[in-house]
PDB file of N, CA and C in Angstrom:
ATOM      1  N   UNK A   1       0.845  -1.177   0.000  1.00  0.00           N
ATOM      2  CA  UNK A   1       0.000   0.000   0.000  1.00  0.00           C
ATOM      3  C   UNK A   1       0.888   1.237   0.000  1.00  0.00           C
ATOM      4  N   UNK A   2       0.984   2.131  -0.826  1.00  0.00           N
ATOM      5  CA  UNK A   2       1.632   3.067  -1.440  1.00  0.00           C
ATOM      6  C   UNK A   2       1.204   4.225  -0.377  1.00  0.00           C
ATOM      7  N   UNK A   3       1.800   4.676   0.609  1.00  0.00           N
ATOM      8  CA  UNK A   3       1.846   5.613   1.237  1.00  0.00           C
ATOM      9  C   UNK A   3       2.019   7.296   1.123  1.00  0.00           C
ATOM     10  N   UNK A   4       1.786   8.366   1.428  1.00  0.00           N
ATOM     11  CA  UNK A   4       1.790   9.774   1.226  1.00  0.00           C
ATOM     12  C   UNK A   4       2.905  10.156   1.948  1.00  0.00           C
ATOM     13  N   UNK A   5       4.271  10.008   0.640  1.00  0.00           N
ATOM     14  CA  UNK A   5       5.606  10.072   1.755  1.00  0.00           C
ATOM     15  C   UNK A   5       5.948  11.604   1.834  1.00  0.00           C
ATOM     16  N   UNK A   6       6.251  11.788   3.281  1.00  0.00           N
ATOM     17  CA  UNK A   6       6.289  13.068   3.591  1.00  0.00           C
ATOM     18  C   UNK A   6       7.519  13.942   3.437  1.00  0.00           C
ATOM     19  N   UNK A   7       8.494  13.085   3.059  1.00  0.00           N
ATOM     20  CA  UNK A   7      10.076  13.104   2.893  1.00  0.00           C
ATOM     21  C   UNK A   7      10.519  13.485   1.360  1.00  0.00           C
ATOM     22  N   UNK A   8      11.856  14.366   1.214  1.00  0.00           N
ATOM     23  CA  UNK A   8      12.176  14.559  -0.197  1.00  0.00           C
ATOM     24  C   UNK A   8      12.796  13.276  -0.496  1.00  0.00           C
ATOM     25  N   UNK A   9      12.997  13.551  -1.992  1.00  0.00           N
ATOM     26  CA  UNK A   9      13.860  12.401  -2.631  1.00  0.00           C
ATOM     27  C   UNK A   9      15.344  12.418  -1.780  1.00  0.00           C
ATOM     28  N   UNK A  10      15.715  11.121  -2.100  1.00  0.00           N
ATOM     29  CA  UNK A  10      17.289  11.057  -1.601  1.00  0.00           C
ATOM     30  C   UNK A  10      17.901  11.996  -2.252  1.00  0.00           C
ATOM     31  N   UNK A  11      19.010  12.945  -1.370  1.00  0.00           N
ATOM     32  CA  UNK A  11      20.018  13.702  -2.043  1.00  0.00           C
ATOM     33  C   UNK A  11      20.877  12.956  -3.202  1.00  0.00           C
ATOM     34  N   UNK A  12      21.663  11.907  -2.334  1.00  0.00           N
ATOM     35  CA  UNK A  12      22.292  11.592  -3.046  1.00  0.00           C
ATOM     36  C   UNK A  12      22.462   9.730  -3.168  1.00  0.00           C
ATOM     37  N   UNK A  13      22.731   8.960  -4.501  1.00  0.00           N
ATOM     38  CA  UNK A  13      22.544   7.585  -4.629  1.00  0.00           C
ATOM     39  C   UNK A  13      23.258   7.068  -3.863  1.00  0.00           C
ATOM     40  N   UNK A  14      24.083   6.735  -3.116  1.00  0.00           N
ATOM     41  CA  UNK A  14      25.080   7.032  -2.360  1.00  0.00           C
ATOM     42  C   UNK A  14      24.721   7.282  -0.846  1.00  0.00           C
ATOM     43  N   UNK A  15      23.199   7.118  -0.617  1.00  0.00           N
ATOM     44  CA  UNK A  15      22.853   7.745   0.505  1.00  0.00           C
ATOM     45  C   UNK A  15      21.507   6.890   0.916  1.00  0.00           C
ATOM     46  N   UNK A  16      21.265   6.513   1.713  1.00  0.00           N
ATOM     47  CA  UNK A  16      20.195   5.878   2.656  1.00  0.00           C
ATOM     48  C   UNK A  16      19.484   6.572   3.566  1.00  0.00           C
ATOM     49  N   UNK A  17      18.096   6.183   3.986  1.00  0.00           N
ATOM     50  CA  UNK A  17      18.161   6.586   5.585  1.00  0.00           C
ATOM     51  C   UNK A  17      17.570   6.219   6.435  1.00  0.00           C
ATOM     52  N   UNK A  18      18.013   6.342   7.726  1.00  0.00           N
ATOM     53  CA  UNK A  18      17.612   5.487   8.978  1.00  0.00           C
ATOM     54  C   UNK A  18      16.457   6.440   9.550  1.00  0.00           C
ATOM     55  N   UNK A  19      15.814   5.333  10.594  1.00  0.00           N
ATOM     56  CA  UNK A  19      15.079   5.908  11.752  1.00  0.00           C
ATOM     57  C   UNK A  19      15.354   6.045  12.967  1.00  0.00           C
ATOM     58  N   UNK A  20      15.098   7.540  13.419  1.00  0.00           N
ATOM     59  CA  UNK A  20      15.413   7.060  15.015  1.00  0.00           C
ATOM     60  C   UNK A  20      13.746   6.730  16.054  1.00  0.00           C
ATOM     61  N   UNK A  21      13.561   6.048  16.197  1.00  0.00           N
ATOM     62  CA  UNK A  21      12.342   5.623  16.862  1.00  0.00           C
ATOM     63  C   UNK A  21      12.489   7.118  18.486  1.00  0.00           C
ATOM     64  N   UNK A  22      11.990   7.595  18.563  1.00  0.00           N
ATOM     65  CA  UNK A  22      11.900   8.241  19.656  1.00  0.00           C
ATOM     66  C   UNK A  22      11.600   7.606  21.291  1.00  0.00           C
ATOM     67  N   UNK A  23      12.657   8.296  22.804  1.00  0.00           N
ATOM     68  CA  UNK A  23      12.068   7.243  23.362  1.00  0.00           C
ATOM     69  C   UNK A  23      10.507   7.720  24.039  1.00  0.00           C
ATOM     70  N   UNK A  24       9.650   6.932  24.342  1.00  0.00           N
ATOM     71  CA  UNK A  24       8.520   7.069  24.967  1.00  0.00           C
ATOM     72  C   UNK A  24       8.007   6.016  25.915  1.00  0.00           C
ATOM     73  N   UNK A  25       7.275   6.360  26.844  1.00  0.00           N
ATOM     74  CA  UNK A  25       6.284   4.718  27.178  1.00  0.00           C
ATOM     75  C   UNK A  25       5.378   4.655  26.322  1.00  0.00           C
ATOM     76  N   UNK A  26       5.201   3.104  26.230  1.00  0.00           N
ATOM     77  CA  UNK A  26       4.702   1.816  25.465  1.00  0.00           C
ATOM     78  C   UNK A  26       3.367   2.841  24.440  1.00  0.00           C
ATOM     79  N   UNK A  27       2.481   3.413  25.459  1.00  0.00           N
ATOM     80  CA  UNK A  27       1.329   4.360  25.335  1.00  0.00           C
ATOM     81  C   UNK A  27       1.486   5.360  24.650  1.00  0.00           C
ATOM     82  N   UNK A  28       2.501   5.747  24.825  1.00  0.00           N
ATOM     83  CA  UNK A  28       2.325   6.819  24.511  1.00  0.00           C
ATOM     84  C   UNK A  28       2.495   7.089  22.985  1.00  0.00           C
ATOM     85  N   UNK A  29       2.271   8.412  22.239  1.00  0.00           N
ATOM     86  CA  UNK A  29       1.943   8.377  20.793  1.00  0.00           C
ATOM     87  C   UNK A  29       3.575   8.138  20.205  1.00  0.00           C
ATOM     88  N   UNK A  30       3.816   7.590  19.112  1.00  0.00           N
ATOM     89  CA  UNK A  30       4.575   7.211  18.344  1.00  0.00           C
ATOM     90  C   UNK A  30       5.552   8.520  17.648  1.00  0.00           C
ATOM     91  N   UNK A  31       6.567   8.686  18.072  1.00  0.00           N
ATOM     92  CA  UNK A  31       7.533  10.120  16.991  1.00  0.00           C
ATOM     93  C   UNK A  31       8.351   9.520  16.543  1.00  0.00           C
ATOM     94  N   UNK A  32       9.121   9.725  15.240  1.00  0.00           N
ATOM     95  CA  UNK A  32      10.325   8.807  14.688  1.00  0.00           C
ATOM     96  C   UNK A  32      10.910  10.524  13.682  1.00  0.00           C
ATOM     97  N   UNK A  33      12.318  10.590  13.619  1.00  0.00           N
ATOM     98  CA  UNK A  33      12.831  11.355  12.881  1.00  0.00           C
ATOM     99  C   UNK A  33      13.630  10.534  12.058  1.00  0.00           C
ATOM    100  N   UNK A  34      13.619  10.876  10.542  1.00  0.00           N
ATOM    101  CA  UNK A  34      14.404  10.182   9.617  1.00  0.00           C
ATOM    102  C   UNK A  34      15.593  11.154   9.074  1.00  0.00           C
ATOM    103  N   UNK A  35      16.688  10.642   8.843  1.00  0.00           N
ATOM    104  CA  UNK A  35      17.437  11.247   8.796  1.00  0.00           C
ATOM    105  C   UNK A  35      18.264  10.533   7.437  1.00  0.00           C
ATOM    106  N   UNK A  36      19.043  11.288   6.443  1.00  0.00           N
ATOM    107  CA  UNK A  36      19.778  10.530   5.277  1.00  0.00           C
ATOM    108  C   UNK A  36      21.097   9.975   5.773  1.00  0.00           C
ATOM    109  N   UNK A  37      21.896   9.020   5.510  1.00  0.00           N
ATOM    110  CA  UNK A  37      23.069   8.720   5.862  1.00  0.00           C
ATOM    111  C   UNK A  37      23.754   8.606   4.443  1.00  0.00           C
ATOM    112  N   UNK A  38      25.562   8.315   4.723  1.00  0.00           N
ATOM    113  CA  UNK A  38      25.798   7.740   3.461  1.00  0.00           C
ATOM    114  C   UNK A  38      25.825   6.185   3.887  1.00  0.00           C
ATOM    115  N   UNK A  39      26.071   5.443   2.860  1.00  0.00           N
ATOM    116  CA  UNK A  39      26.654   3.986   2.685  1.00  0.00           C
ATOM    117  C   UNK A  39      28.005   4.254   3.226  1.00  0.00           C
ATOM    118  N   UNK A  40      28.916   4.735   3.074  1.00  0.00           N
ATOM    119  CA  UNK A  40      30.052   4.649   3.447  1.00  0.00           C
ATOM    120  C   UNK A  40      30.665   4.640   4.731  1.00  0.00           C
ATOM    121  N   UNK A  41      29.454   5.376   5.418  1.00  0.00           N
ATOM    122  CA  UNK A  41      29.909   5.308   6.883  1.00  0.00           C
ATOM    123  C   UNK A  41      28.269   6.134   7.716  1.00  0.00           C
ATOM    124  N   UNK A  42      28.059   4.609   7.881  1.00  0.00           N
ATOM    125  CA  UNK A  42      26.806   4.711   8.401  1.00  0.00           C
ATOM    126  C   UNK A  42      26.653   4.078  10.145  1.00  0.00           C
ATOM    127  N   UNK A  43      25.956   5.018  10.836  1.00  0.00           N
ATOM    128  CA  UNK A  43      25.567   4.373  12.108  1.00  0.00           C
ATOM    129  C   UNK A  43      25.831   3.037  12.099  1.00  0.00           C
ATOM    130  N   UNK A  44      26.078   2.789  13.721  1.00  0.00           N
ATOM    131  CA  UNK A  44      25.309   1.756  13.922  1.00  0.00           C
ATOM    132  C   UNK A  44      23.530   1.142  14.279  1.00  0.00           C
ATOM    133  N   UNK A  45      23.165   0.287  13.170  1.00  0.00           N
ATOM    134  CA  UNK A  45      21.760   0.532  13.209  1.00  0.00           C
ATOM    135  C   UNK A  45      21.203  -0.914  13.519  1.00  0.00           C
ATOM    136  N   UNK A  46      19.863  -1.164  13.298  1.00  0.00           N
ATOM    137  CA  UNK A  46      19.421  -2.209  13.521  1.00  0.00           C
ATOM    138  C   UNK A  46      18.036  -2.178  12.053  1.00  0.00           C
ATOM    139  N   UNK A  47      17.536  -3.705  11.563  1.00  0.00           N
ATOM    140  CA  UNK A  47      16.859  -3.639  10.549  1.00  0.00           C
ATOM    141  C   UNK A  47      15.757  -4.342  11.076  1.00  0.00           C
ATOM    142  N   UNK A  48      14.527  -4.202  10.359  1.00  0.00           N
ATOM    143  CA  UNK A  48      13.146  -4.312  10.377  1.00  0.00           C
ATOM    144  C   UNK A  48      12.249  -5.011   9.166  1.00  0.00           C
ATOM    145  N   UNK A  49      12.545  -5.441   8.656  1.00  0.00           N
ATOM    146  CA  UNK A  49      11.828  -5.571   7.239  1.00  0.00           C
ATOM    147  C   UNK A  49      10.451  -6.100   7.221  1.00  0.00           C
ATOM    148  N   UNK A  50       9.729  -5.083   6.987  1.00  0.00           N
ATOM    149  CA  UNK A  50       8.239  -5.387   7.200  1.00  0.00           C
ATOM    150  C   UNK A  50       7.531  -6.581   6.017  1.00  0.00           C
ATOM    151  N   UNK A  51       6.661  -7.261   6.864  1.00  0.00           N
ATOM    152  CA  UNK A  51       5.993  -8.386   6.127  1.00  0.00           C
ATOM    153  C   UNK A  51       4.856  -8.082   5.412  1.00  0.00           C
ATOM    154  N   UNK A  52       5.216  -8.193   3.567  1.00  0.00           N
ATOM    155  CA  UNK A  52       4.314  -7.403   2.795  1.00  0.00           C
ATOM    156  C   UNK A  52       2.942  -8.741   2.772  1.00  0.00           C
ATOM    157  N   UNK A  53       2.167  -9.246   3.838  1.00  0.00           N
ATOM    158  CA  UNK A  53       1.295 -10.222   3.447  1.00  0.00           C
ATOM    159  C   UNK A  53       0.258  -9.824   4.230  1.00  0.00           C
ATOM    160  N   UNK A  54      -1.048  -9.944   4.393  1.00  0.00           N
ATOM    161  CA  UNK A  54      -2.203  -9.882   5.269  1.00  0.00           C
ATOM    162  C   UNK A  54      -2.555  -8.370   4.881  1.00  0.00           C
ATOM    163  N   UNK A  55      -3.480  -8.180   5.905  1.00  0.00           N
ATOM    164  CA  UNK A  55      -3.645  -6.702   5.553  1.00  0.00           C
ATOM    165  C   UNK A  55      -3.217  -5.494   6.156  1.00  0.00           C
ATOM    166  N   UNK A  56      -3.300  -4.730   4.926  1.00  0.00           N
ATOM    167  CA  UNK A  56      -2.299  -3.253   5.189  1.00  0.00           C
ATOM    168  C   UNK A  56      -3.516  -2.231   5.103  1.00  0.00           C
ATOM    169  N   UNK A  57      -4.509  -2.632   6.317  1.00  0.00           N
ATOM    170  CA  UNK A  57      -5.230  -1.415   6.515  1.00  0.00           C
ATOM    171  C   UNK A  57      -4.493  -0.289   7.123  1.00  0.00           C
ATOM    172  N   UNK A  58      -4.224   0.800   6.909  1.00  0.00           N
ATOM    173  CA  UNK A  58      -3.654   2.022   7.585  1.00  0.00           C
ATOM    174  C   UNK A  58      -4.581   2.004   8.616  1.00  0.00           C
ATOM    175  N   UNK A  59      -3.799   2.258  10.149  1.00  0.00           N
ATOM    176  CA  UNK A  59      -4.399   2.440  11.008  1.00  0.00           C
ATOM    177  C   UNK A  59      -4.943   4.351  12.052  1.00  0.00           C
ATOM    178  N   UNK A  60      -5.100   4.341  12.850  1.00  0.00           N
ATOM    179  CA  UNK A  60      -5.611   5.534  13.138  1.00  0.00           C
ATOM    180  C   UNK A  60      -5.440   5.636  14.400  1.00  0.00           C
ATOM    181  N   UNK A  61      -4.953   6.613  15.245  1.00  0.00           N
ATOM    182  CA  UNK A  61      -4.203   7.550  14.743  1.00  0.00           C
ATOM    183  C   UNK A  61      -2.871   7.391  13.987  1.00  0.00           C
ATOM    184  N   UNK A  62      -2.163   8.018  13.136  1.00  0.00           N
ATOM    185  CA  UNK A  62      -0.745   7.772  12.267  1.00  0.00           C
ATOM    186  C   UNK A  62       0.340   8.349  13.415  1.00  0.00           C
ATOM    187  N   UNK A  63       1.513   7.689  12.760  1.00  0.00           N
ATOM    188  CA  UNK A  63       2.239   7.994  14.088  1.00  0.00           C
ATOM    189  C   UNK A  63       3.162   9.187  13.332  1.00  0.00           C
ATOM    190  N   UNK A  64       3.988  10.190  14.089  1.00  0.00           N
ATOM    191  CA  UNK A  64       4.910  11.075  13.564  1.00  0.00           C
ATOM    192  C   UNK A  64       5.901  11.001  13.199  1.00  0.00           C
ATOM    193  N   UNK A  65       6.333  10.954  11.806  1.00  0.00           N
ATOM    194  CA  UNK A  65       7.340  11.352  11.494  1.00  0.00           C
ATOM    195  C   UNK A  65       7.992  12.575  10.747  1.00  0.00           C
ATOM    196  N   UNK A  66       9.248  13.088  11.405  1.00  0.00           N
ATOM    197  CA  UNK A  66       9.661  14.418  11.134  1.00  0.00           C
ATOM    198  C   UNK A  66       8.620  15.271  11.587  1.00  0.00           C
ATOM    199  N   UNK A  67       7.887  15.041  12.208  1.00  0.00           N
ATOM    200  CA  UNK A  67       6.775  16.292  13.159  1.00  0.00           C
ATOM    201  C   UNK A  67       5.579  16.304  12.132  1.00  0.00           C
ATOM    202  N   UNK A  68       5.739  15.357  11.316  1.00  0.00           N
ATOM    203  CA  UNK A  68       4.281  15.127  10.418  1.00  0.00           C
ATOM    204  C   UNK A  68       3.655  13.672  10.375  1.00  0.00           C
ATOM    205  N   UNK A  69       2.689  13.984  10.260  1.00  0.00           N
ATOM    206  CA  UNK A  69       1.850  12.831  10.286  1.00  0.00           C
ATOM    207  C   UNK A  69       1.956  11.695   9.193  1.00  0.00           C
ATOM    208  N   UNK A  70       1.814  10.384   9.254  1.00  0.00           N
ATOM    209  CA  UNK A  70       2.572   9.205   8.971  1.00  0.00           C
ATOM    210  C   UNK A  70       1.619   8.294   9.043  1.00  0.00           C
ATOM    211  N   UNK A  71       1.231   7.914   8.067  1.00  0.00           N
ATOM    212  CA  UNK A  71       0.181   6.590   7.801  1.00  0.00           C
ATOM    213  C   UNK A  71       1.309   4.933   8.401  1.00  0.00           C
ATOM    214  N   UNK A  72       0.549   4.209   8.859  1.00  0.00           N
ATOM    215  CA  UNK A  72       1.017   3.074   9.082  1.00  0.00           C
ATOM    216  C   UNK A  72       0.454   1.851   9.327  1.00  0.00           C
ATOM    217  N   UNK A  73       0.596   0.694   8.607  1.00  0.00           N
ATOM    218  CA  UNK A  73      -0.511  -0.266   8.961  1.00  0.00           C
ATOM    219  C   UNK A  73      -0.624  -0.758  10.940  1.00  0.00           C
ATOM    220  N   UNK A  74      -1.520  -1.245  11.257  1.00  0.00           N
ATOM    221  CA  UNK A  74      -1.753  -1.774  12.904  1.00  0.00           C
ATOM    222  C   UNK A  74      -0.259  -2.783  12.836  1.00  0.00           C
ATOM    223  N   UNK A  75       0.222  -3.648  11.906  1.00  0.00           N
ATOM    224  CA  UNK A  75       0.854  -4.592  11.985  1.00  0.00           C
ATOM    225  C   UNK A  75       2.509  -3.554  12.423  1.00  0.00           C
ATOM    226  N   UNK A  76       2.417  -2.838  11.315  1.00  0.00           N
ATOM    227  CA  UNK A  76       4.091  -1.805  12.084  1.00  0.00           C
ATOM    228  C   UNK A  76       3.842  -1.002  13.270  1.00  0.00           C
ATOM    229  N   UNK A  77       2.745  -0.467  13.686  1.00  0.00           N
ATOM    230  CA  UNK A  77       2.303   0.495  14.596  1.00  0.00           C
ATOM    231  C   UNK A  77       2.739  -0.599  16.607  1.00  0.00           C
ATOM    232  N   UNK A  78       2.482  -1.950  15.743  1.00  0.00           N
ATOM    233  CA  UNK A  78       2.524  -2.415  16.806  1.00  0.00           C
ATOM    234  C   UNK A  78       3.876  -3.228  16.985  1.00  0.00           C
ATOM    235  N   UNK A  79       4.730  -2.941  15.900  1.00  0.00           N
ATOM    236  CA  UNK A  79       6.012  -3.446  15.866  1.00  0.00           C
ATOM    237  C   UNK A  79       6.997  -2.350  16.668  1.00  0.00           C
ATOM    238  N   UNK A  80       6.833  -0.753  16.284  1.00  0.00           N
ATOM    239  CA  UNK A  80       7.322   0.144  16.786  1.00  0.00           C
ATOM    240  C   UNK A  80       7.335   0.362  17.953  1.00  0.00           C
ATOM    241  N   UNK A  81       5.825   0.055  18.927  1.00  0.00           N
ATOM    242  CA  UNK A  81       5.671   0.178  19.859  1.00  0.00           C
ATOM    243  C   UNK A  81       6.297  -0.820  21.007  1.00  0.00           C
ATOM    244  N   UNK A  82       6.818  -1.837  20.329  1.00  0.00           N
ATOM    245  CA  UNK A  82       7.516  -2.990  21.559  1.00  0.00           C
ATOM    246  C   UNK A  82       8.913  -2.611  21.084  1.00  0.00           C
ATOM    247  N   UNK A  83       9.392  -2.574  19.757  1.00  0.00           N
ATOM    248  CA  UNK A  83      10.691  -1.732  19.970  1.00  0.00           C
ATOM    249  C   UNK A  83      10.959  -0.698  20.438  1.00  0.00           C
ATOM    250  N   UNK A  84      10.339   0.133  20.457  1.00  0.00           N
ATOM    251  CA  UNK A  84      10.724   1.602  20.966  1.00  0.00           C
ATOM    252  C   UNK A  84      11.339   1.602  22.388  1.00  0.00           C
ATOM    253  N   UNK A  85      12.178   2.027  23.293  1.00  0.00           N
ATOM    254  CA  UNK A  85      12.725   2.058  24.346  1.00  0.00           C
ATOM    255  C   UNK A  85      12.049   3.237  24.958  1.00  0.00           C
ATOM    256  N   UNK A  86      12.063   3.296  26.297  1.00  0.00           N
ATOM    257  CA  UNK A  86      10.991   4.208  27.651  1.00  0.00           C
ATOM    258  C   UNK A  86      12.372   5.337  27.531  1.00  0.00           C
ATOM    259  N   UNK A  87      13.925   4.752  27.389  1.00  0.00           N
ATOM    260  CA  UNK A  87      14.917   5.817  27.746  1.00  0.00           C
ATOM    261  C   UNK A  87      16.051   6.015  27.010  1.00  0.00           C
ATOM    262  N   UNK A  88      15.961   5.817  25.945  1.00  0.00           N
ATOM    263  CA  UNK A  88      16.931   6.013  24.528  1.00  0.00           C
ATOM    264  C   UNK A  88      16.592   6.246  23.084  1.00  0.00           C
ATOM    265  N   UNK A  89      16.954   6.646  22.751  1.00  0.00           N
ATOM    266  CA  UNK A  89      16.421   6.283  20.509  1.00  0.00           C
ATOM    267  C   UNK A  89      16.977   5.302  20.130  1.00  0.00           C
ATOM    268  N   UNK A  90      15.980   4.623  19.185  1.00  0.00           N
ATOM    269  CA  UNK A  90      16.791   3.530  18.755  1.00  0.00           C
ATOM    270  C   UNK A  90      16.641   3.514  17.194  1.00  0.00           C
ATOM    271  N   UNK A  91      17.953   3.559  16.618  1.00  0.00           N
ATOM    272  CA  UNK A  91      18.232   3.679  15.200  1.00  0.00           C
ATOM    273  C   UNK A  91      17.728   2.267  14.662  1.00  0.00           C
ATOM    274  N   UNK A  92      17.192   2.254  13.513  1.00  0.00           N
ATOM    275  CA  UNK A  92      16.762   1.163  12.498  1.00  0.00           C
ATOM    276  C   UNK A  92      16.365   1.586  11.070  1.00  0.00           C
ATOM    277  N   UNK A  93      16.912   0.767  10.274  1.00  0.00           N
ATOM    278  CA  UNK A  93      16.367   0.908   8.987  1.00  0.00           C
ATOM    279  C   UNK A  93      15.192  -0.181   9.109  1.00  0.00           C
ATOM    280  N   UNK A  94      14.043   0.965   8.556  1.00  0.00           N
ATOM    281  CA  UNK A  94      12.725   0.125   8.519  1.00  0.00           C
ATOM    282  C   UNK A  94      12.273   0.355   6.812  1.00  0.00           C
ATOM    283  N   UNK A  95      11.949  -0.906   6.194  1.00  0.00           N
ATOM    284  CA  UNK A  95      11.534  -0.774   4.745  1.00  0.00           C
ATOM    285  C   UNK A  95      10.521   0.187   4.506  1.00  0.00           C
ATOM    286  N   UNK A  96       9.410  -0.199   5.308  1.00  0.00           N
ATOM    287  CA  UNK A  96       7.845   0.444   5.227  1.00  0.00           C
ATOM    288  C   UNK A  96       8.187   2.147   5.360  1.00  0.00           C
ATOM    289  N   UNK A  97       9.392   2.651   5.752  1.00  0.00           N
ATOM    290  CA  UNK A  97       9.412   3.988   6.492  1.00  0.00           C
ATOM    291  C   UNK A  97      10.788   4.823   5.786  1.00  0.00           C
ATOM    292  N   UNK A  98      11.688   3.555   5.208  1.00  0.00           N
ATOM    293  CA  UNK A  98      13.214   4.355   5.037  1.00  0.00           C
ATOM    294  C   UNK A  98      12.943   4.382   3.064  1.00  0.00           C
ATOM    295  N   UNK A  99      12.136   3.697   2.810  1.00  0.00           N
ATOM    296  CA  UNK A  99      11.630   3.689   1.375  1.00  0.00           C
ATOM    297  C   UNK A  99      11.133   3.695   0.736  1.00  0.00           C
ATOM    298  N   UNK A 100      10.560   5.121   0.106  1.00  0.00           N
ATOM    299  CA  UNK A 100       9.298   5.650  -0.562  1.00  0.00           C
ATOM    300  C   UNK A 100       8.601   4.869  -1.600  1.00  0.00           C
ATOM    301  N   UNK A 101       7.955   4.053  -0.995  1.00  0.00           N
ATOM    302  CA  UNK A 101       6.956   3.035  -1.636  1.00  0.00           C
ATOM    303  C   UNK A 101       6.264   3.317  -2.797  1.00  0.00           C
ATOM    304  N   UNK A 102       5.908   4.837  -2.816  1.00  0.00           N
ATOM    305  CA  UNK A 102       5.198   5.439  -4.032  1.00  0.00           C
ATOM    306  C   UNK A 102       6.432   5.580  -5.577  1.00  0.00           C
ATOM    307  N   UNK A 103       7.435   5.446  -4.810  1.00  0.00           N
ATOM    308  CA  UNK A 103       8.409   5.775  -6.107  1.00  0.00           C
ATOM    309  C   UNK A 103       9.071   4.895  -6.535  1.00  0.00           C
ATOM    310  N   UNK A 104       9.168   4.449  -7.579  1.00  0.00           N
ATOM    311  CA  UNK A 104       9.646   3.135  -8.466  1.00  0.00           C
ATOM    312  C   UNK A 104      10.967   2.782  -8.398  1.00  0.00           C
ATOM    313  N   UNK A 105      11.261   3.767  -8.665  1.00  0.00           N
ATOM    314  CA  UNK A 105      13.030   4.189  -8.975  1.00  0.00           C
ATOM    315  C   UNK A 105      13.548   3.270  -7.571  1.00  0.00           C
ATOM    316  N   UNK A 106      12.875   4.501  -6.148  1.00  0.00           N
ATOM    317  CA  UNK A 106      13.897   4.257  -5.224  1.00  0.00           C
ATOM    318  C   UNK A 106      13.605   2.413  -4.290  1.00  0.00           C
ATOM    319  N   UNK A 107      11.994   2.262  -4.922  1.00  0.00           N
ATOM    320  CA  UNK A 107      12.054   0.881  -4.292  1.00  0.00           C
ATOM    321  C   UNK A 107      13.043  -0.024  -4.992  1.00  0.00           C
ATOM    322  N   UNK A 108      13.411   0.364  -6.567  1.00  0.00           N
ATOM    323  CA  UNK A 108      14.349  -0.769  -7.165  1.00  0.00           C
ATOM    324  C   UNK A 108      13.088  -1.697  -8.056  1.00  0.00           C
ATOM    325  N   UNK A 109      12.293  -1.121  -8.043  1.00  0.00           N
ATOM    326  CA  UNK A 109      10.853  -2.389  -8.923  1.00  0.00           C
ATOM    327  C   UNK A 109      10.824  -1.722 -10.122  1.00  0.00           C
TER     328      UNK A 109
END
């Protein structure tokens, strides 16, 4: 399900980008800032790769990213929420979030 990505194109090919999951309790609403990296010298991160099967109803409320609002199915909403830490950020490349689904090019399809 082709999402309303809120993010510019990648600067550069050469360049990726991660999430930082914001910390919060469990409850509380969802913030994530994305940020570009290069390949060459990238964080240390952790990966996610969301499971494209069942359904991808977008759920309600969307969670934030970059201080804007962020469609997400119940199935990631509830993946974020047991990763997310009460007292740190935690970096991850997440498919559903680090790669603009609407754009051909950058999924590689």
């Amino acid at each position: 399900m082709p999402q309303q990505y809120p993010l510019p194109s990648l600067e550069r090919l050469n360049h990726f980008r991660l999430v930082d999951i914001l910390p919060r309790e469990y409850d509380a609403p969802l913030r994530c800032t994305v940020s570009e990296v290069p390949l060459s010298d990238p964080p240390v991160y952790e990966a996610l790769s969301y499971a494209w099967c069942g359904d991808h109803a977008v759920s309600n409320p969307v969670m934030e990213l970059n201080r804007q609002p962020f469609p997400v199915t119940h199935e990631l909403e509830s993946a974020l929420r047991r990763l997310r830490r009460a007292d740190a950020r935690r970096t991850m490349w997440i498919d559903w979030i680090c790669i603009n689904q609407a754009d051909i090019d950058e999924r590689g399809v």
